[in-house]
Protein backbone atom coordinates (compact mmCIF):
# COMPACT_ATOMS: atom_id res chain seq x y z
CA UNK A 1 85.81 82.71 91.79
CA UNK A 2 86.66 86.61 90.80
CA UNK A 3 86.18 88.54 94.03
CA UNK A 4 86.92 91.99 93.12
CA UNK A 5 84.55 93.77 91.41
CA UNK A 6 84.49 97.21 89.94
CA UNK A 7 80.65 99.18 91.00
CA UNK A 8 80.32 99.55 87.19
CA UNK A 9 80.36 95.89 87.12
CA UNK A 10 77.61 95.32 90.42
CA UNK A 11 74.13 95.63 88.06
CA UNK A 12 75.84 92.57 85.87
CA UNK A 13 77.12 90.55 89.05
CA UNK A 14 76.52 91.20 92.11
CA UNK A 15 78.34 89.06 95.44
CA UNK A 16 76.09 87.31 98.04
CA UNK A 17 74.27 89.68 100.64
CA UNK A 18 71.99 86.76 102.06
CA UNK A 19 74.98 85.16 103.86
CA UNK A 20 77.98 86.05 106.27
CA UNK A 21 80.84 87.49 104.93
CA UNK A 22 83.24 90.47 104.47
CA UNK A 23 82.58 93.02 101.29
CA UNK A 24 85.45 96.04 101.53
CA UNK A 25 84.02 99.04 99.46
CA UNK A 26 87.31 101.11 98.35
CA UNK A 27 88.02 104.25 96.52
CA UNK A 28 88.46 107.87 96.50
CA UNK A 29 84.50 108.31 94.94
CA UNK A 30 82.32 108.86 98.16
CA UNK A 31 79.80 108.96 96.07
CA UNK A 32 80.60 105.41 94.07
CA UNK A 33 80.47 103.70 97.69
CA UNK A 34 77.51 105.04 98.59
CA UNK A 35 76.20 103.93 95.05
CA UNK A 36 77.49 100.36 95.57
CA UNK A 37 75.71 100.26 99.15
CA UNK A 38 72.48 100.93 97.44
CA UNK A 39 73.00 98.16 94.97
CA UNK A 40 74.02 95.42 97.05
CA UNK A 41 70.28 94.81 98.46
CA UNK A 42 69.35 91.53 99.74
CA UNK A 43 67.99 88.78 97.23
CA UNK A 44 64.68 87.78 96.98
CA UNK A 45 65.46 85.17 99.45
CA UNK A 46 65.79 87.70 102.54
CA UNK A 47 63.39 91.40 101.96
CA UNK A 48 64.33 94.43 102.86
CA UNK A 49 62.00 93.74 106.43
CA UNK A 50 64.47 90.88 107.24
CA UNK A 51 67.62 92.65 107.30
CA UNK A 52 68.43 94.72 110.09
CA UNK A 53 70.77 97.59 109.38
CA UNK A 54 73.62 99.49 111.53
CA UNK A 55 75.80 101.85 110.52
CA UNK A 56 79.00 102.85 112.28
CA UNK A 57 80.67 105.59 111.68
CA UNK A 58 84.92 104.52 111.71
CA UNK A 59 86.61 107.87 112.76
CA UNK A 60 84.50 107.35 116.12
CA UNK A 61 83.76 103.65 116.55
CA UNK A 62 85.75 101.44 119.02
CA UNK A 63 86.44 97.76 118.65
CA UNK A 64 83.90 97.25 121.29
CA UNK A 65 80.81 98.70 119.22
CA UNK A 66 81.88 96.54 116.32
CA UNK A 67 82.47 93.23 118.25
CA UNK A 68 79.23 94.21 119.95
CA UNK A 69 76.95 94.79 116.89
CA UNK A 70 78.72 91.51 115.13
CA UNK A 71 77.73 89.23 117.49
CA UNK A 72 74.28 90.92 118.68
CA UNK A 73 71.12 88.83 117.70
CA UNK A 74 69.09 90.52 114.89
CA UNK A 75 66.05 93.00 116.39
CA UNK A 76 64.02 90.98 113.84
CA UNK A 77 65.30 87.43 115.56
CA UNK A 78 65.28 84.47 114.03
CA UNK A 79 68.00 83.87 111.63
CA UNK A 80 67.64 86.83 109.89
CA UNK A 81 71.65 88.66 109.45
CA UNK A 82 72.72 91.75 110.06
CA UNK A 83 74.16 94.27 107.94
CA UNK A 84 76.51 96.38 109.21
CA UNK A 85 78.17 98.90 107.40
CA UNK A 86 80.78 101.33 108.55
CA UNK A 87 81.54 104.09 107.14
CA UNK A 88 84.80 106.38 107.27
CA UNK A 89 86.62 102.76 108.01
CA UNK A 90 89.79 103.89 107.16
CA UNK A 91 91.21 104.70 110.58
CA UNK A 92 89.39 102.00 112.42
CA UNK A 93 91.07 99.64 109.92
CA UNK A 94 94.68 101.09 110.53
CA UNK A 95 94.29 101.24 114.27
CA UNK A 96 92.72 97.37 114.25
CA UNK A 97 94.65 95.40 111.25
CA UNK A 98 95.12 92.61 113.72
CA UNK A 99 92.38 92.25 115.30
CA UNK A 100 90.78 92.43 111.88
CA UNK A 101 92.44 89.66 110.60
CA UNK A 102 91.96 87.39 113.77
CA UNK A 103 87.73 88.21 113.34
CA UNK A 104 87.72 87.59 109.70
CA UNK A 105 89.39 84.18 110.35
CA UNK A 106 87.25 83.07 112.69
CA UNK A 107 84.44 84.49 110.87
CA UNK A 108 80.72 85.46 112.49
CA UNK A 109 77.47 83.75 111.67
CA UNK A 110 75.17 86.56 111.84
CA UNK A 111 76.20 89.53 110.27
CA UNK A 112 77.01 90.72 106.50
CA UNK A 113 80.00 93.41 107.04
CA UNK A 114 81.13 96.23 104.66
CA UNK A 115 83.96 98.16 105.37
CA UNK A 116 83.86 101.77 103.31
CA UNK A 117 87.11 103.07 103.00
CA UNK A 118 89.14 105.49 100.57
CA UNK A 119 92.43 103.23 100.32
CA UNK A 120 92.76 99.65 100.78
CA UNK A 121 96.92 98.27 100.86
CA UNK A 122 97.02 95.09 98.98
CA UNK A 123 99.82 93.77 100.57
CA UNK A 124 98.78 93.66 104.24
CA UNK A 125 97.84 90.35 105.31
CA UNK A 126 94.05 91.13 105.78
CA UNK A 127 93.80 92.03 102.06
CA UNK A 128 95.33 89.00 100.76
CA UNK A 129 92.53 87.26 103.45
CA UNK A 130 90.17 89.24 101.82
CA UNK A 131 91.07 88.43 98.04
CA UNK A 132 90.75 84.88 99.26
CA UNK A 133 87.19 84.90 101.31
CA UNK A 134 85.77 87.98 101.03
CA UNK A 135 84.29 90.69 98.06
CA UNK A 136 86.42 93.79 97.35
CA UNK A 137 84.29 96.62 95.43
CA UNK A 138 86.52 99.62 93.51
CA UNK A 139 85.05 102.10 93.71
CA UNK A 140 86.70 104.87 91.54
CA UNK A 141 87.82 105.59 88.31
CA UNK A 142 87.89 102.38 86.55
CA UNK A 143 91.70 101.81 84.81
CA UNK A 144 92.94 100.43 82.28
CA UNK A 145 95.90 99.41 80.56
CA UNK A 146 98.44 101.61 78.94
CA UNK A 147 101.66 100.12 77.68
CA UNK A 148 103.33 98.80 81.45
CA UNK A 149 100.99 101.34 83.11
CA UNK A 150 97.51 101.86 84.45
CA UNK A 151 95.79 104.85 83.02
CA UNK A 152 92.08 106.06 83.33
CA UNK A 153 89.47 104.12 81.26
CA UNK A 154 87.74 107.22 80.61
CA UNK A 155 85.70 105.85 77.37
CA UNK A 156 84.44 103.30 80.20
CA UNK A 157 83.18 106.44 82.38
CA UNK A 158 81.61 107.98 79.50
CA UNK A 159 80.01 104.77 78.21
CA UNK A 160 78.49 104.67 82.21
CA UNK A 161 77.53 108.11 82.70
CA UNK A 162 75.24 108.14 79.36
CA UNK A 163 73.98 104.79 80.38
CA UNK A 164 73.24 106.05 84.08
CA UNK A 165 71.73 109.52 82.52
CA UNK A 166 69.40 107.93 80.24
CA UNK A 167 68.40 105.01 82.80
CA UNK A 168 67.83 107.64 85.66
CA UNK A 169 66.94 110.96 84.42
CA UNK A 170 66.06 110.38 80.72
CA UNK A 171 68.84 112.23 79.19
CA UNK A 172 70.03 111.84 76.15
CA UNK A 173 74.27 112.41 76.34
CA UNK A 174 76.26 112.40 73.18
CA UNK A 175 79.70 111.60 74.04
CA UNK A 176 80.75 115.34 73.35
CA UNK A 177 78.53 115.89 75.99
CA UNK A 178 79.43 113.82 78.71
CA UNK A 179 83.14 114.45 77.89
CA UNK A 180 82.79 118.03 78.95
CA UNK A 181 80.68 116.97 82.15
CA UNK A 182 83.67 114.67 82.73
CA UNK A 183 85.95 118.33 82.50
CA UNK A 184 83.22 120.60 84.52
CA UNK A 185 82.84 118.25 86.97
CA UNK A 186 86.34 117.29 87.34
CA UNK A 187 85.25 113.62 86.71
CA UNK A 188 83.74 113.82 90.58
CA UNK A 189 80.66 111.12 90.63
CA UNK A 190 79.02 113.05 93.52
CA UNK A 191 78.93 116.17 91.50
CA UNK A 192 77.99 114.41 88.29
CA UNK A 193 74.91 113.22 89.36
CA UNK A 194 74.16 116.29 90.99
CA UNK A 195 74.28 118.16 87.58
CA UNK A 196 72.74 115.12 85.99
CA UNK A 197 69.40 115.94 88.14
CA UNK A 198 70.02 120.00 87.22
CA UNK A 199 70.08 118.71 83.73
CA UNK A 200 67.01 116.83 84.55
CA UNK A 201 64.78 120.33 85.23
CA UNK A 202 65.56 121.92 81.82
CA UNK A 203 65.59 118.64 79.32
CA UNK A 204 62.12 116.52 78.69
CA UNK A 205 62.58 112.51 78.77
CA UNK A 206 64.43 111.16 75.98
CA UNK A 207 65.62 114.82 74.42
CA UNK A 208 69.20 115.13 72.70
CA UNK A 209 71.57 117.23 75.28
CA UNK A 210 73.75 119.50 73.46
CA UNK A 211 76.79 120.04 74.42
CA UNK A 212 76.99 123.60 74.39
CA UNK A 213 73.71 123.26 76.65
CA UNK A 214 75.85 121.77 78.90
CA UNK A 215 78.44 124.16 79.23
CA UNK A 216 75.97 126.48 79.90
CA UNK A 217 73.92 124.74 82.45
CA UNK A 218 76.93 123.05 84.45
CA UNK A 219 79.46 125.59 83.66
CA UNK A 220 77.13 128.78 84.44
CA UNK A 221 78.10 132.56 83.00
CA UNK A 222 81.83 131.78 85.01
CA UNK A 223 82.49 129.11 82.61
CA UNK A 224 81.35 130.46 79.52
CA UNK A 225 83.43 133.79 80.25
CA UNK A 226 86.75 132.11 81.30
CA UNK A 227 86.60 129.79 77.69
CA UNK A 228 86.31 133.34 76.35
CA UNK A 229 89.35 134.79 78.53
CA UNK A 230 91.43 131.79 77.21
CA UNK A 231 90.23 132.54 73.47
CA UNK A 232 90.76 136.00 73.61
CA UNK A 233 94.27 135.42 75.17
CA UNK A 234 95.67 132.67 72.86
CA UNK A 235 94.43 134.78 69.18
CA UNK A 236 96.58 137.48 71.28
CA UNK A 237 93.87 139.77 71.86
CA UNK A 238 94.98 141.26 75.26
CA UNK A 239 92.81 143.98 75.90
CA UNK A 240 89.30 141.86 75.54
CA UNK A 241 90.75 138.94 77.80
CA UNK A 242 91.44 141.48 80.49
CA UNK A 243 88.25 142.95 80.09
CA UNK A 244 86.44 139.50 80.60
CA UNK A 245 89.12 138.37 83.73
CA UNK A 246 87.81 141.72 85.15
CA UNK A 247 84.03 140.25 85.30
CA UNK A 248 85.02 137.31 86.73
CA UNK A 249 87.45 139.14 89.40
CA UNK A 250 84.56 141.30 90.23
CA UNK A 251 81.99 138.63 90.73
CA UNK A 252 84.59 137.05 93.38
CA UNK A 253 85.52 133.78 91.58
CA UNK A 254 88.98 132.55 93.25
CA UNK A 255 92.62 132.55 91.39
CA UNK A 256 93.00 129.09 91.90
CA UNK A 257 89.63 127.87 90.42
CA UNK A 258 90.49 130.43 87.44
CA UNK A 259 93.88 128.76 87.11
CA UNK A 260 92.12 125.24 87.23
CA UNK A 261 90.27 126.36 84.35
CA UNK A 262 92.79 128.25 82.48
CA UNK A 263 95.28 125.08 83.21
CA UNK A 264 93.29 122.15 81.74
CA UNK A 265 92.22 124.43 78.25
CA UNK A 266 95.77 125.70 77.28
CA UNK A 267 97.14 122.19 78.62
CA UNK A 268 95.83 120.69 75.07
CA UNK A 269 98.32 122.85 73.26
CA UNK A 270 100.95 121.03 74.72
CA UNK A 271 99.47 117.35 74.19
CA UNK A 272 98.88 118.41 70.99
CA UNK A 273 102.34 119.55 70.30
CA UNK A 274 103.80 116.21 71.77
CA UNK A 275 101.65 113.89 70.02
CA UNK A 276 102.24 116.20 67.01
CA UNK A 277 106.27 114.95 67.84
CA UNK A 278 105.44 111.61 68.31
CA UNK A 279 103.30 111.09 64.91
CA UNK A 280 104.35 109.30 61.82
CA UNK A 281 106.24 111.11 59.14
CA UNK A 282 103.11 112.57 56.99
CA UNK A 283 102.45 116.25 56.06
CA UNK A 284 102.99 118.54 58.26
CA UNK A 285 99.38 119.73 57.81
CA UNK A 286 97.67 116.38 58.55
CA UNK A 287 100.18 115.57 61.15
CA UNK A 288 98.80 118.94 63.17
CA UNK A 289 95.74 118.48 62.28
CA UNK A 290 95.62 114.72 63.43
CA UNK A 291 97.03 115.98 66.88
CA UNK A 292 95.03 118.39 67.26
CA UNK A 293 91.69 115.83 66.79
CA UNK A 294 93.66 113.62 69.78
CA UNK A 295 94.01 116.27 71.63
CA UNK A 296 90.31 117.25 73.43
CA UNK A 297 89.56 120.31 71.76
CA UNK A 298 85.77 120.95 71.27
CA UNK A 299 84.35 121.00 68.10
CA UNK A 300 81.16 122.43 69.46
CA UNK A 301 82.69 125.57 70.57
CA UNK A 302 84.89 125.81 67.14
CA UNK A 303 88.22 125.28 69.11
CA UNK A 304 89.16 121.99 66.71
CA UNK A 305 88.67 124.51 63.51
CA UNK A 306 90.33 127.61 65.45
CA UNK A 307 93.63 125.28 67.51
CA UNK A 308 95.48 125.48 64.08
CA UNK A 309 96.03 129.11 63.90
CA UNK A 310 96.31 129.77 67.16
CA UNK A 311 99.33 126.62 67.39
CA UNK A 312 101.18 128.73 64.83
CA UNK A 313 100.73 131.97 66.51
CA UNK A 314 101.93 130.96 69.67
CA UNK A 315 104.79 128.88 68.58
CA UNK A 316 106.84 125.56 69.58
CA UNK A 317 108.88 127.52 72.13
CA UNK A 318 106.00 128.99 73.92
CA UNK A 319 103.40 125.67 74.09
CA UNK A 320 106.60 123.99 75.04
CA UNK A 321 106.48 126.07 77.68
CA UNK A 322 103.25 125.83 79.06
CA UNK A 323 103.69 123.09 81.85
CA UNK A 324 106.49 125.11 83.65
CA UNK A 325 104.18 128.33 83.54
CA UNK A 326 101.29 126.55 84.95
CA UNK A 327 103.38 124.88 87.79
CA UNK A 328 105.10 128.19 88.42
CA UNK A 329 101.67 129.63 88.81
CA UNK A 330 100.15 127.32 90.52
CA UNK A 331 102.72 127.38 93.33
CA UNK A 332 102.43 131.57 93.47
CA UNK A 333 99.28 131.43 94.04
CA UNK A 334 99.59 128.75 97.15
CA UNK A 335 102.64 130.42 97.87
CA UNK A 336 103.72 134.22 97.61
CA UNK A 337 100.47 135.19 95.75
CA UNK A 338 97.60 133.47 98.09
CA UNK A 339 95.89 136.99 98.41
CA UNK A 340 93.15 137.90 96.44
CA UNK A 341 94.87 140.56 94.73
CA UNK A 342 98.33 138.77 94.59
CA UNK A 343 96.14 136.20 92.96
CA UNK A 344 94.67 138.37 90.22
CA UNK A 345 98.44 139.75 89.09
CA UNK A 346 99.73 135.91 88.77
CA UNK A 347 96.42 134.77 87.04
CA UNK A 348 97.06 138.27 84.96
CA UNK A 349 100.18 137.93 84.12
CA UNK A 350 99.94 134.61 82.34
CA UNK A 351 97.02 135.28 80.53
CA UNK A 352 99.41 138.37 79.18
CA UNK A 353 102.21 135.91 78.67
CA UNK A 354 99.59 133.59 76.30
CA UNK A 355 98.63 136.75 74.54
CA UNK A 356 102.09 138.45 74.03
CA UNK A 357 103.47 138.32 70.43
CA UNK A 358 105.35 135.32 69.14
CA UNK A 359 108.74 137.40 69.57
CA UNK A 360 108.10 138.92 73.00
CA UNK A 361 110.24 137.90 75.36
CA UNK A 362 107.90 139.15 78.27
């Protein structure tokens, strides 16, 4: 029997509540554990009446209080089980792998535990007893695989999010859409439903979401204005980017958020440009234009018809460029430029550096 399941996977199959047992819920996404709590409910063979639940918080919980809640009769009596949950279980786990391992062997007749925790090692003894026994839920970006590597199933994500915006709010999501919540939201589940019920107040059940409506809502004005920064900037239009980076100075958004913006946008030059090396021998004009469709540029916002030009204006030599600026910014402004107005002259100068002529060596 498969005992690790990914939360995308618990609607399809879910593991046995109504019986004693281990279930470890793991991953970075708070939000995805929480979500997988909800969904393991008891079966129709034990209601919600039946089964008694604790929650213990990890970071503060001694063995003691777990032992003690384990092996406590249910306030409902009978044979009705427990289900304990503790939360924030990564310390408690660390500080009592042993004694961990000795309770899960000798196992406990009353209680259903789940552990919640943000990383699970797969090579300690009491995972491999849990692969074996027990129910392991992941519970964060799903993976897949690239070549010899795991990379982000983000198609998976996207294929969830519609489904979960449709089945819980009655949006409609186009995959344009939900690709640029995916960006906004920096693929963080908590946030995502968050602006999936903002999305919720301006949209009637079953209407199409644009996703320009999307950048609007989710982004706000901040958004909207830094996408025009980065335009501005890469047609080499200096004077109108500064103008806009002054708004956004003024209304007190932070360098590093700017730069987290700025980062991921000008990024796609570069992917284009490599996967524009890596491409089959065909026209040059289809090959850039091929790379530039892999690439994530919008078409909603006219970046896919406006990336050609602006690849040719910048130039090999400066897109091949644009990792080492972003790192060397990136590190000024945790660094030597943490101050507001520090800040501003590093997120200013590279802005100027995107919008300099192809021959200036600036």
């Amino acid at each position: 029997m498969d005992r690790l399941l990914h939360v995308f996977d618990l609607e399809k199959s879910t593991p046995p509540v109504n019986q004693p047992g281990v279930l470890v819920l793991s991953g970075k996404q708070a939000w995805l554990r929480q979500y997988a709590l909800k969904l393991l409910r008891p079966t129709s063979e034990m209601s919600d009446d039946d089964f008694s639940q604790i929650v213990l918080d990890g970071e503060v919980a001694q063995w003691p209080d777990l032992l003690d809640e384990l092996t406590a009769n249910s306030l409902f009596g009978g044979s009705s089980l427990k289900r304990l949950t503790m939360t924030n279980a990564d310390v408690f786990v660390s500080a009592n792998r042993e004694r961990l391992e000795t309770l899960f062997e000798k196992g406990f007749k009353r209680s259903v535990l789940y552990l919640s925790v943000e990383q699970w090692l797969g090579t300690t003894r009491l995972a491999k007893w849990v692969n074996q026994h027990a129910w392991r839920i992941e519970c964060d970006i799903p993976t897949r695989l690239a070549g010899n590597k795991k990379v982000d199933d983000i198609a998976r994500v996207v294929q969830w999010v519609r489904q979960r915006a449709f089945k819980s709010y009655g949006l409609k999501l186009a995959e344009p859409a939900v690709q640029l919540l995916l960006e906004l939201t920096k693929t963080d589940f908590g946030r995502i439903e968050q602006e999936l019920c903002k999305l919720s107040l301006y949209f009637k059940p079953n209407e199409d979401v644009p996703p320009e409506r999307v950048q609007e809502i989710v982004g706000g004005w901040q958004m909207q204005t830094m996408f025009q920064v980065i335009d501005a900037a890469v047609d080499g239009q200096a004077s109108k980017a500064f103008k806009l980076l002054d708004q956004l100075f003024q209304s007190g958004e932070h360098p590093l958020a700017m730069l987290g913006q700025l980062g991921w946008s000008i990024r796609r030059y570069a992917v284009a440009l490599e996967i524009y090396d890596r491409g089959p021998r065909q026209p040059a004009s289809a090959m850039l234009k091929q790379a530039i469709d892999q690439a994530g540029f919008f078409a909603f916002r006219g970046e896919v018809a406006a990336a050609e030009p602006r690849v040719r204006r910048l130039g090999r030599k400066r897109i091949g460029e644009i990792y080492n600026h972003l790192m060397v910014t990136d590190a000024a402004l945790k660094g030597s430029h943490s101050s507001d107005d520090r800040g501003r002259l590093a997120i200013e100068k590279l802005v100027l550096w995107l919008a300099a002529p192809a021959d200036s060596k600036s």
